[in-house]
N, C-alpha and C. Protein backbone atom coordinates (compact mmCIF):
# COMPACT_ATOMS: atom_id res chain seq x y z
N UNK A 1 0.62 36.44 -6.80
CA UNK A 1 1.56 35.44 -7.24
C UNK A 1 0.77 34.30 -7.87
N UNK A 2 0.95 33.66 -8.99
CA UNK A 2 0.55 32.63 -9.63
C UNK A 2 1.79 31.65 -9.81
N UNK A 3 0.78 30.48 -9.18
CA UNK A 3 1.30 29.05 -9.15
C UNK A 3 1.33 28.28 -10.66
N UNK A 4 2.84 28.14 -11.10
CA UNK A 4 2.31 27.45 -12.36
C UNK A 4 2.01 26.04 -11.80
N UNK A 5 0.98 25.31 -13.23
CA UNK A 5 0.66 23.56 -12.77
C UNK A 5 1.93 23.24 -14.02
N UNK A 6 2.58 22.20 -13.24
CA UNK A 6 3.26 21.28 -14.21
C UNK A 6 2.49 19.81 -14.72
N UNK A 7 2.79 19.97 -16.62
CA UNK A 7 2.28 18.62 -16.82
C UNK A 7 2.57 17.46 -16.47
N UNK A 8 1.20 17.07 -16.32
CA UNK A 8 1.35 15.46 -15.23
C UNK A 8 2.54 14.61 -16.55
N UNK A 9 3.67 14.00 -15.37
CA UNK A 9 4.63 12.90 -15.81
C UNK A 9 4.96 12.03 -14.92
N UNK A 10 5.81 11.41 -14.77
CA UNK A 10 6.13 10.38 -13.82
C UNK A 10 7.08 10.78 -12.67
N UNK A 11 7.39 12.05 -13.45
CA UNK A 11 7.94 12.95 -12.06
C UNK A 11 7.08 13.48 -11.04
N UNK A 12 6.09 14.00 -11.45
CA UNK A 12 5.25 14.57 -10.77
C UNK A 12 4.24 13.53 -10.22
N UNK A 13 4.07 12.26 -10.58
CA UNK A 13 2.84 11.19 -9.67
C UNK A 13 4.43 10.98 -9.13
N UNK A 14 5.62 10.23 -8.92
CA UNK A 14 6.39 10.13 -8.40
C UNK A 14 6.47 10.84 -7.28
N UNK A 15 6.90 12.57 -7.34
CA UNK A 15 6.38 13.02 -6.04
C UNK A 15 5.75 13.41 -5.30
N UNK A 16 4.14 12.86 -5.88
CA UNK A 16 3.04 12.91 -5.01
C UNK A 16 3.13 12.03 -4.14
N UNK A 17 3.40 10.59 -4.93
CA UNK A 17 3.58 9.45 -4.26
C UNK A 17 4.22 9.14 -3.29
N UNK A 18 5.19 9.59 -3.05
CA UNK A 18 6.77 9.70 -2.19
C UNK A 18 6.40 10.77 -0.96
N UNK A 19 5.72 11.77 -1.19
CA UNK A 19 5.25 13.05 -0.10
C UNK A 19 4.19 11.98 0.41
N UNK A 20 2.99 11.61 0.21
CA UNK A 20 2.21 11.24 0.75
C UNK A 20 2.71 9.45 1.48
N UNK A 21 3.36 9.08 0.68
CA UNK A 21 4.09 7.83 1.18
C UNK A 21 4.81 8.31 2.38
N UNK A 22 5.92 9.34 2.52
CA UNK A 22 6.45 9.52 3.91
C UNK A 22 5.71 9.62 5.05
N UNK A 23 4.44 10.42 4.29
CA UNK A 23 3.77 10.60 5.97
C UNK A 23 3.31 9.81 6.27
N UNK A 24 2.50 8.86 5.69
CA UNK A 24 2.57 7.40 5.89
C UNK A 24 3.35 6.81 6.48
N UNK A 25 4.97 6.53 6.45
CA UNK A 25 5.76 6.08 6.74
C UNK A 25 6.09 6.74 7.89
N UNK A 26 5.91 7.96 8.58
CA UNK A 26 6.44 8.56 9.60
C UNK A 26 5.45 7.83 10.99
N UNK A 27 4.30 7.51 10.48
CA UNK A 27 3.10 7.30 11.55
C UNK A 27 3.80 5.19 11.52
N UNK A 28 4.07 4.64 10.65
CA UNK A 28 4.38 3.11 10.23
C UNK A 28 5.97 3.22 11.51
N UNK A 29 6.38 4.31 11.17
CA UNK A 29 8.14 3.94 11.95
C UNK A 29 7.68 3.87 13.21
N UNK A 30 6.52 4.69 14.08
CA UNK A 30 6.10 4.45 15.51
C UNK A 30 6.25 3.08 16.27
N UNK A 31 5.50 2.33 15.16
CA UNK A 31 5.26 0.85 15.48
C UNK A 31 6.08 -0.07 15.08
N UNK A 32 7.83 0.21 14.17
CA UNK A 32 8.24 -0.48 13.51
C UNK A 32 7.75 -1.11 12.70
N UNK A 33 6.67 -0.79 11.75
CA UNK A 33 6.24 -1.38 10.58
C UNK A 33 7.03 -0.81 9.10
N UNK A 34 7.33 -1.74 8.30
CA UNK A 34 7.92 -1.03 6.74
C UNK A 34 6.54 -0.86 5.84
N UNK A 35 6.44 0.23 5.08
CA UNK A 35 5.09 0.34 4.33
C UNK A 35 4.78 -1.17 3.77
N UNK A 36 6.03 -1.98 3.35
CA UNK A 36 5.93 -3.31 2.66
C UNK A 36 4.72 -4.21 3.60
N UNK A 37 5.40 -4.19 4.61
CA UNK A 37 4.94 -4.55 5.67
C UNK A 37 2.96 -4.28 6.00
N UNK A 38 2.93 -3.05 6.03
CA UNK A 38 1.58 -2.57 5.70
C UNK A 38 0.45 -2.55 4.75
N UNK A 39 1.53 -2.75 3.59
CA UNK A 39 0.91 -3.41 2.33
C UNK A 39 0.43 -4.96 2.54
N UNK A 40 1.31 -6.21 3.32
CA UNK A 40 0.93 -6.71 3.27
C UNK A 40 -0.16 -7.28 4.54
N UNK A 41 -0.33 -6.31 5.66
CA UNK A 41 -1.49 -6.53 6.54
C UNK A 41 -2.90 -6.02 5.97
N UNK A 42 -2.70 -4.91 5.07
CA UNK A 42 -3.93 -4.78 3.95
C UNK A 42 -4.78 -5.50 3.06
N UNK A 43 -3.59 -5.87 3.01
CA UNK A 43 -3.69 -7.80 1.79
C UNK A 43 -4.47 -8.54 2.63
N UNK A 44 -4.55 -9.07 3.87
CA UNK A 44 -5.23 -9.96 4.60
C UNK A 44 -5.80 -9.69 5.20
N UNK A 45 -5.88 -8.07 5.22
CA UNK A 45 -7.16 -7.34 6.05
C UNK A 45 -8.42 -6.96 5.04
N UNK A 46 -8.02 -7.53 3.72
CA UNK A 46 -8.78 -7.14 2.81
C UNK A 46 -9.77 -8.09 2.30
N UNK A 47 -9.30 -8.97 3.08
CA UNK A 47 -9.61 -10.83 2.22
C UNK A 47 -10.73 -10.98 4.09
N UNK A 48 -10.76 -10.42 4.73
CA UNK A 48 -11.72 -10.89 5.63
C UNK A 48 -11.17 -11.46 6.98
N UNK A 49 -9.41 -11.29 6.99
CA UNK A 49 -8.52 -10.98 7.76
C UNK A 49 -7.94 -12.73 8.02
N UNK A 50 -8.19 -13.48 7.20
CA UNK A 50 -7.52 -14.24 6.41
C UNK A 50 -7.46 -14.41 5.17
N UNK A 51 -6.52 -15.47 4.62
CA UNK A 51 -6.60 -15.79 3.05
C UNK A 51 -5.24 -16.19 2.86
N UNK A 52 -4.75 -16.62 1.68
CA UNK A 52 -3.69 -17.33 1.06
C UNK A 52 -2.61 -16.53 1.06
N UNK A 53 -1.39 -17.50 1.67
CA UNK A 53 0.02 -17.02 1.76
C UNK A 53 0.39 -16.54 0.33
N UNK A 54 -0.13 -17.47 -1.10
CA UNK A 54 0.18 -16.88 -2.19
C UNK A 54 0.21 -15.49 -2.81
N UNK A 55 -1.76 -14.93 -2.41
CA UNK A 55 -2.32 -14.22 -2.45
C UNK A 55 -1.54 -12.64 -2.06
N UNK A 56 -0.86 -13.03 -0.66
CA UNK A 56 -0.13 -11.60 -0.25
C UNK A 56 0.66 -11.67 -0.98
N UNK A 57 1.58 -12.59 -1.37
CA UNK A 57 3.21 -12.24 -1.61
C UNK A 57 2.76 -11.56 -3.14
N UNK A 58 1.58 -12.28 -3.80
CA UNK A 58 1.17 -12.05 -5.50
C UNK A 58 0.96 -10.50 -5.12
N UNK A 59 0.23 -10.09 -4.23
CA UNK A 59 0.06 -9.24 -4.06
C UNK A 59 1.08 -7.78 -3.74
N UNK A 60 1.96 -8.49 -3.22
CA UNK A 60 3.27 -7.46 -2.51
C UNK A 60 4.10 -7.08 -4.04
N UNK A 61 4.02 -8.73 -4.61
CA UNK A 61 5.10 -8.38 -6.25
C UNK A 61 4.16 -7.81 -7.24
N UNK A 62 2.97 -7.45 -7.32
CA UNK A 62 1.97 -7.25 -8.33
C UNK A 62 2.06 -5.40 -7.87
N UNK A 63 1.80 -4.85 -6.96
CA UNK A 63 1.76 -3.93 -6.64
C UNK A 63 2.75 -3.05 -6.32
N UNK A 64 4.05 -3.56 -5.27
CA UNK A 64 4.99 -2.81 -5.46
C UNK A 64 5.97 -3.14 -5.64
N UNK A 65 5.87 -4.03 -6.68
CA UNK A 65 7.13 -4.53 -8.20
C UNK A 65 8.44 -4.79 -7.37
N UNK A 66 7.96 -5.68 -6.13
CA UNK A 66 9.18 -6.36 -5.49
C UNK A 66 9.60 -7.62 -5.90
N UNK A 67 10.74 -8.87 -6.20
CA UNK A 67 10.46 -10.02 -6.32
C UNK A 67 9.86 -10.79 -5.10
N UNK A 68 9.50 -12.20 -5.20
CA UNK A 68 8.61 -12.93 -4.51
C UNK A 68 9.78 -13.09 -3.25
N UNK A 69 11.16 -13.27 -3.61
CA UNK A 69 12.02 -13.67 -2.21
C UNK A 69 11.72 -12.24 -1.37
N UNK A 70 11.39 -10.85 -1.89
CA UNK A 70 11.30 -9.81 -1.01
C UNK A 70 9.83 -9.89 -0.54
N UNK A 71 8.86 -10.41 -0.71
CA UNK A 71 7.33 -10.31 -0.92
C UNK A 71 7.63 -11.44 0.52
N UNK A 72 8.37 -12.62 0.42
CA UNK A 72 8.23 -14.12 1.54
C UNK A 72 9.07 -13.41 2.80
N UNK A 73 9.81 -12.39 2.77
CA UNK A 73 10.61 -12.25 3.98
C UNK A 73 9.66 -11.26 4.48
N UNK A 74 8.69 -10.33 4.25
CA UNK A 74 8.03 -9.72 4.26
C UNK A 74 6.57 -10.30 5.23
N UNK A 75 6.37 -11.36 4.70
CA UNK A 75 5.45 -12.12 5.49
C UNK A 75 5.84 -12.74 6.39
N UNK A 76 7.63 -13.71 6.07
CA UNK A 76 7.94 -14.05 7.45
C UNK A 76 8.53 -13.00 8.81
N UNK A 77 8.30 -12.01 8.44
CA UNK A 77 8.60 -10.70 9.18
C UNK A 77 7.48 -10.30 10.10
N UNK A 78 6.25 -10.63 9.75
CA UNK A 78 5.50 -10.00 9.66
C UNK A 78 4.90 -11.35 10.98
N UNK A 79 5.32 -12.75 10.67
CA UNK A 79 4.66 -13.76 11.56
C UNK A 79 5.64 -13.47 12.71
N UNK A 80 7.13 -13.48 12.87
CA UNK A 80 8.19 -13.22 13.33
C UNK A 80 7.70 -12.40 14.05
N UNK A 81 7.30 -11.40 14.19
CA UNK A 81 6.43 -10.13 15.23
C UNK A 81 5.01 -10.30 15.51
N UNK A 82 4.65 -11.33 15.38
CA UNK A 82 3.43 -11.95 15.63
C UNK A 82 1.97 -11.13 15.43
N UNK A 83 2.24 -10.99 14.06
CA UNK A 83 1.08 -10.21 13.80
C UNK A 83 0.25 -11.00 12.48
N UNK A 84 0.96 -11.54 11.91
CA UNK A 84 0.27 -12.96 11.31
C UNK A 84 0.37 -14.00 11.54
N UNK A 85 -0.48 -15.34 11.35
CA UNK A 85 -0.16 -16.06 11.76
C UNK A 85 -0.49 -17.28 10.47
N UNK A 86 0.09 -18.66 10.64
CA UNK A 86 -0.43 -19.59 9.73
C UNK A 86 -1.44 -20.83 10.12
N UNK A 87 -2.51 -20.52 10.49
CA UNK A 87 -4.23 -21.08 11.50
C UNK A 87 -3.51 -22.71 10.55
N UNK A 88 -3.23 -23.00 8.79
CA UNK A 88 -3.37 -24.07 8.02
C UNK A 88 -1.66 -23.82 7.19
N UNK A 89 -1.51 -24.93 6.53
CA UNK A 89 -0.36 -24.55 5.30
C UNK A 89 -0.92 -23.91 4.19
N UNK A 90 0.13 -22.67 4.16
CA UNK A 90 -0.93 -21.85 2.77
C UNK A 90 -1.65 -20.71 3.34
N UNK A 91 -2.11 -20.69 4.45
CA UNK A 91 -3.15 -19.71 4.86
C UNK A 91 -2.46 -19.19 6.18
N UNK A 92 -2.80 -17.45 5.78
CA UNK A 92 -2.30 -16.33 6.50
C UNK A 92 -3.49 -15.88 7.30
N UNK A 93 -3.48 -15.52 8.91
CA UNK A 93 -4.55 -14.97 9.53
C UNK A 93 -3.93 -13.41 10.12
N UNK A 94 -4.67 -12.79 10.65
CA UNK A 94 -4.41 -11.33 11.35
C UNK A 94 -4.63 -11.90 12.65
N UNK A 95 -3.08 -12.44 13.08
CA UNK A 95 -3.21 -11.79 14.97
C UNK A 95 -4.19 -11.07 15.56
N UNK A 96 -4.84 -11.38 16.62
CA UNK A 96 -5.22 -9.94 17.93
C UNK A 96 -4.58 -8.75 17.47
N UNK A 97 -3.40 -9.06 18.04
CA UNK A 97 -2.07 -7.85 17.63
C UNK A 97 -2.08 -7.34 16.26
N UNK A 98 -1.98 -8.26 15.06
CA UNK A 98 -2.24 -7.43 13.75
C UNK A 98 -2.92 -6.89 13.37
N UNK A 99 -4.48 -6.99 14.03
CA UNK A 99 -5.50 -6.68 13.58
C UNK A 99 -5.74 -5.37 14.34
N UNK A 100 -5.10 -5.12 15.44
CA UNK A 100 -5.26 -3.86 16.07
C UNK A 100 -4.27 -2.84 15.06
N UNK A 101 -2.73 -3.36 15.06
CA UNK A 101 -2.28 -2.66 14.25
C UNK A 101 -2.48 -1.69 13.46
N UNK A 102 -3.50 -2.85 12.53
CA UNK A 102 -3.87 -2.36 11.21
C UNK A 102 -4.39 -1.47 11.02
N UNK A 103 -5.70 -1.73 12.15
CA UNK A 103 -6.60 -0.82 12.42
C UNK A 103 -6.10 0.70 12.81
N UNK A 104 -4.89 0.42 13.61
CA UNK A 104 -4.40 2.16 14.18
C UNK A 104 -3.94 2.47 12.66
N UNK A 105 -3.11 2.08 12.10
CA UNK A 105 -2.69 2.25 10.57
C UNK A 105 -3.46 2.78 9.51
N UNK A 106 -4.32 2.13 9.59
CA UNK A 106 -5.45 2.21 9.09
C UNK A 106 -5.97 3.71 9.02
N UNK A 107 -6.31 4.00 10.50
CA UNK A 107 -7.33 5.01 10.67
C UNK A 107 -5.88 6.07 10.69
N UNK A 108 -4.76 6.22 11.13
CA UNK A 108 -3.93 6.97 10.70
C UNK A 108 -3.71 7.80 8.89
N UNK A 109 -3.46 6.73 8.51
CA UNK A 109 -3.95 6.95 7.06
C UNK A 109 -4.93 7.54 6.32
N UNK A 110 -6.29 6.72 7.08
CA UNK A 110 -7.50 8.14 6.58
C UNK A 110 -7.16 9.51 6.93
N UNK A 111 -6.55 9.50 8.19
CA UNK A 111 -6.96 11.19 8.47
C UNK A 111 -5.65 11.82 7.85
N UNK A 112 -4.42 11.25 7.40
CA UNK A 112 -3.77 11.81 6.42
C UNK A 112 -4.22 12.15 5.25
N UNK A 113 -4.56 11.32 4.40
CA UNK A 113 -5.44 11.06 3.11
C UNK A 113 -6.21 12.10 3.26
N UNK A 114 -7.05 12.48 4.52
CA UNK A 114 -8.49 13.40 4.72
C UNK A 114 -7.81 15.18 4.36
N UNK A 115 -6.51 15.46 5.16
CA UNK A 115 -6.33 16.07 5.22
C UNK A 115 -5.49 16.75 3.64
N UNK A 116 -4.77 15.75 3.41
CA UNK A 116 -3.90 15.62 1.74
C UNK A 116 -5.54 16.16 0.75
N UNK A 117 -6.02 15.44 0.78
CA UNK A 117 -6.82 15.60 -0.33
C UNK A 117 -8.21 16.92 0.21
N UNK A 118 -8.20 17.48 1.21
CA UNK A 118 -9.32 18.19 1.49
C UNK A 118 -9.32 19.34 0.52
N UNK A 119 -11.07 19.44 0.19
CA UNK A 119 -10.82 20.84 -0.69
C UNK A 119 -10.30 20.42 -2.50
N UNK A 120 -10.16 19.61 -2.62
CA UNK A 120 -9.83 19.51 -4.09
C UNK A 120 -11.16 18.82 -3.92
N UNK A 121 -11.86 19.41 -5.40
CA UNK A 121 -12.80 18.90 -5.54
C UNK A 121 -12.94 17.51 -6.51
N UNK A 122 -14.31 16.86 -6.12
CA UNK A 122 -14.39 15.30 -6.41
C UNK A 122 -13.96 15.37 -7.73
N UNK A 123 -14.59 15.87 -8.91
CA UNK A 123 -14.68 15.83 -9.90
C UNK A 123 -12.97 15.80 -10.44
N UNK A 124 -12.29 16.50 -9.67
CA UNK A 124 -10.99 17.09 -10.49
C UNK A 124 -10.32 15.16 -9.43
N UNK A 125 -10.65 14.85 -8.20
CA UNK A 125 -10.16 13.67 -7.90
C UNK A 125 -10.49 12.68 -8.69
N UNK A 126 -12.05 12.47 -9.22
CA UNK A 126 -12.24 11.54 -10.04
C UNK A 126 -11.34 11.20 -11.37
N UNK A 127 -10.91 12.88 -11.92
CA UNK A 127 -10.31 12.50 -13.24
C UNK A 127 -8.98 12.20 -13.19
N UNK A 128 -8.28 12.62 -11.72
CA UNK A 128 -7.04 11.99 -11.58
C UNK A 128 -6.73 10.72 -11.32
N UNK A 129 -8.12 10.33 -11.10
CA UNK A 129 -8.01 8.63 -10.22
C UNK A 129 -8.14 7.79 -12.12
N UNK A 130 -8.84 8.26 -13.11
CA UNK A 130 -8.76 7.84 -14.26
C UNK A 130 -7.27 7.74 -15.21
N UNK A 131 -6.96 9.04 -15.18
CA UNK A 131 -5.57 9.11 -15.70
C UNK A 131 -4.69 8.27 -14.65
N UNK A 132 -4.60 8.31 -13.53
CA UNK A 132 -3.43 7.15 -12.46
C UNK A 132 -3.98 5.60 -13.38
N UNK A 133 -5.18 5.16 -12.80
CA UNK A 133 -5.55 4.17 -13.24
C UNK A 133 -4.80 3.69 -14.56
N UNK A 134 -5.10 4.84 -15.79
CA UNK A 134 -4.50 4.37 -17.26
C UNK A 134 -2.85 4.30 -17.22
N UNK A 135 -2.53 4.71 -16.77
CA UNK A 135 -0.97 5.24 -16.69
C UNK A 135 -0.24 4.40 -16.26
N UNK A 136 -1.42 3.71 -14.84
CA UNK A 136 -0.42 1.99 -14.16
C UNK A 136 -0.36 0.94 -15.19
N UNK A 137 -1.80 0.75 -15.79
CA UNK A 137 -2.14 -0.06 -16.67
C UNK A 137 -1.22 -0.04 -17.52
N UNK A 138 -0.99 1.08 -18.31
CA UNK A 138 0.13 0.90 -19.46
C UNK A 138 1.37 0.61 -18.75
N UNK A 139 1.91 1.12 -18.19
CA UNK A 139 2.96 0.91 -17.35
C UNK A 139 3.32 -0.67 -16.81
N UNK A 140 2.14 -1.32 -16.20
CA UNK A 140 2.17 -2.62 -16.04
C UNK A 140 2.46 -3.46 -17.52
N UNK A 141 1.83 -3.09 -18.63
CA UNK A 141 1.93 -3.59 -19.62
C UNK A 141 3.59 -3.45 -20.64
N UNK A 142 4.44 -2.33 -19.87
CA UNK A 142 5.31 -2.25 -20.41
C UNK A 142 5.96 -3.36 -19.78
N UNK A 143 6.14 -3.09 -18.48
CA UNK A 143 6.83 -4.20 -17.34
C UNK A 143 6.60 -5.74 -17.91
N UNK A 144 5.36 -5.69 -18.31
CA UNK A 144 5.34 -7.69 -19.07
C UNK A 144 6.00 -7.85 -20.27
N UNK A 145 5.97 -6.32 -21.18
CA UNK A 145 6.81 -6.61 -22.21
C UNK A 145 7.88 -6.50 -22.42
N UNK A 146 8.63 -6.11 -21.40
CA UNK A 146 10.30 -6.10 -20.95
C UNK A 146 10.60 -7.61 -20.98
């Protein structure tokens, strides 16, 4: 039996994205976290496990093309369950609690990711990580020119 490949479109990164996003999301519902949510403990787990309230929300609307009122309930959601906190005005920290979170999240994710991607080789990952890359880019660029 031969597998046909369909050409890459926005259907097909769409449901890569969405398969690998659920399982993601199946390990996130354990803990009551929304991927939004996870996106934005990444954001401040990324910055050195503080950094600017701006920074996440820029971050939440830059990446997954939410507006800023969905990006602020997101963070106040996120202090609300005490997993961030505000140490200054402006500045977001990672809880005890968030920072463990993250971490289970975290390492959940690799070994999904480990297992999703095992066996395809680098080379054929590298050139998909080029074409994704160009594809957001233009894509972002349509979104500014709307």
């Amino acid at each position: 039996m031969t597998t046909s490949v369909p050409p890459v479109n926005g259907q097909v990164i769409g449901l890569a994205h969405y398969a690998s996003r659920a399982a993601l999301e199946r390990v996130l519902a354990r803990s009551g976290t929304t991927f939004e949510q996870s996106v934005a403990l990444r954001a401040v787990s990324d910055d050195g496990g503080t950094t600017e309230r701006a920074r996440v929300t820029n971050r939440l609307t830059a990446s997954l093309k939410i507006d800023e009122p969905a990006a602020l309930r997101t963070v106040e959601e996120l202090t609300a369950r005490g997993l961030l906190e505000e140490p200054a005005p402006g500045r977001l920290s990672l809880t005890d609690s968030g920072r463990e979170l993250f971490a289970s999240v975290r390492t959940a994710g690799d070994e999904i990711a480990a297992r999703v991607y095992a066996g395809i080789p680098a080379e054929d990952l590298a050139a998909a990580g080029r074409v994704l890359a160009l594809v957001t880019e233009r894509a972002n660029k349509e979104l500014a020119g709307a």
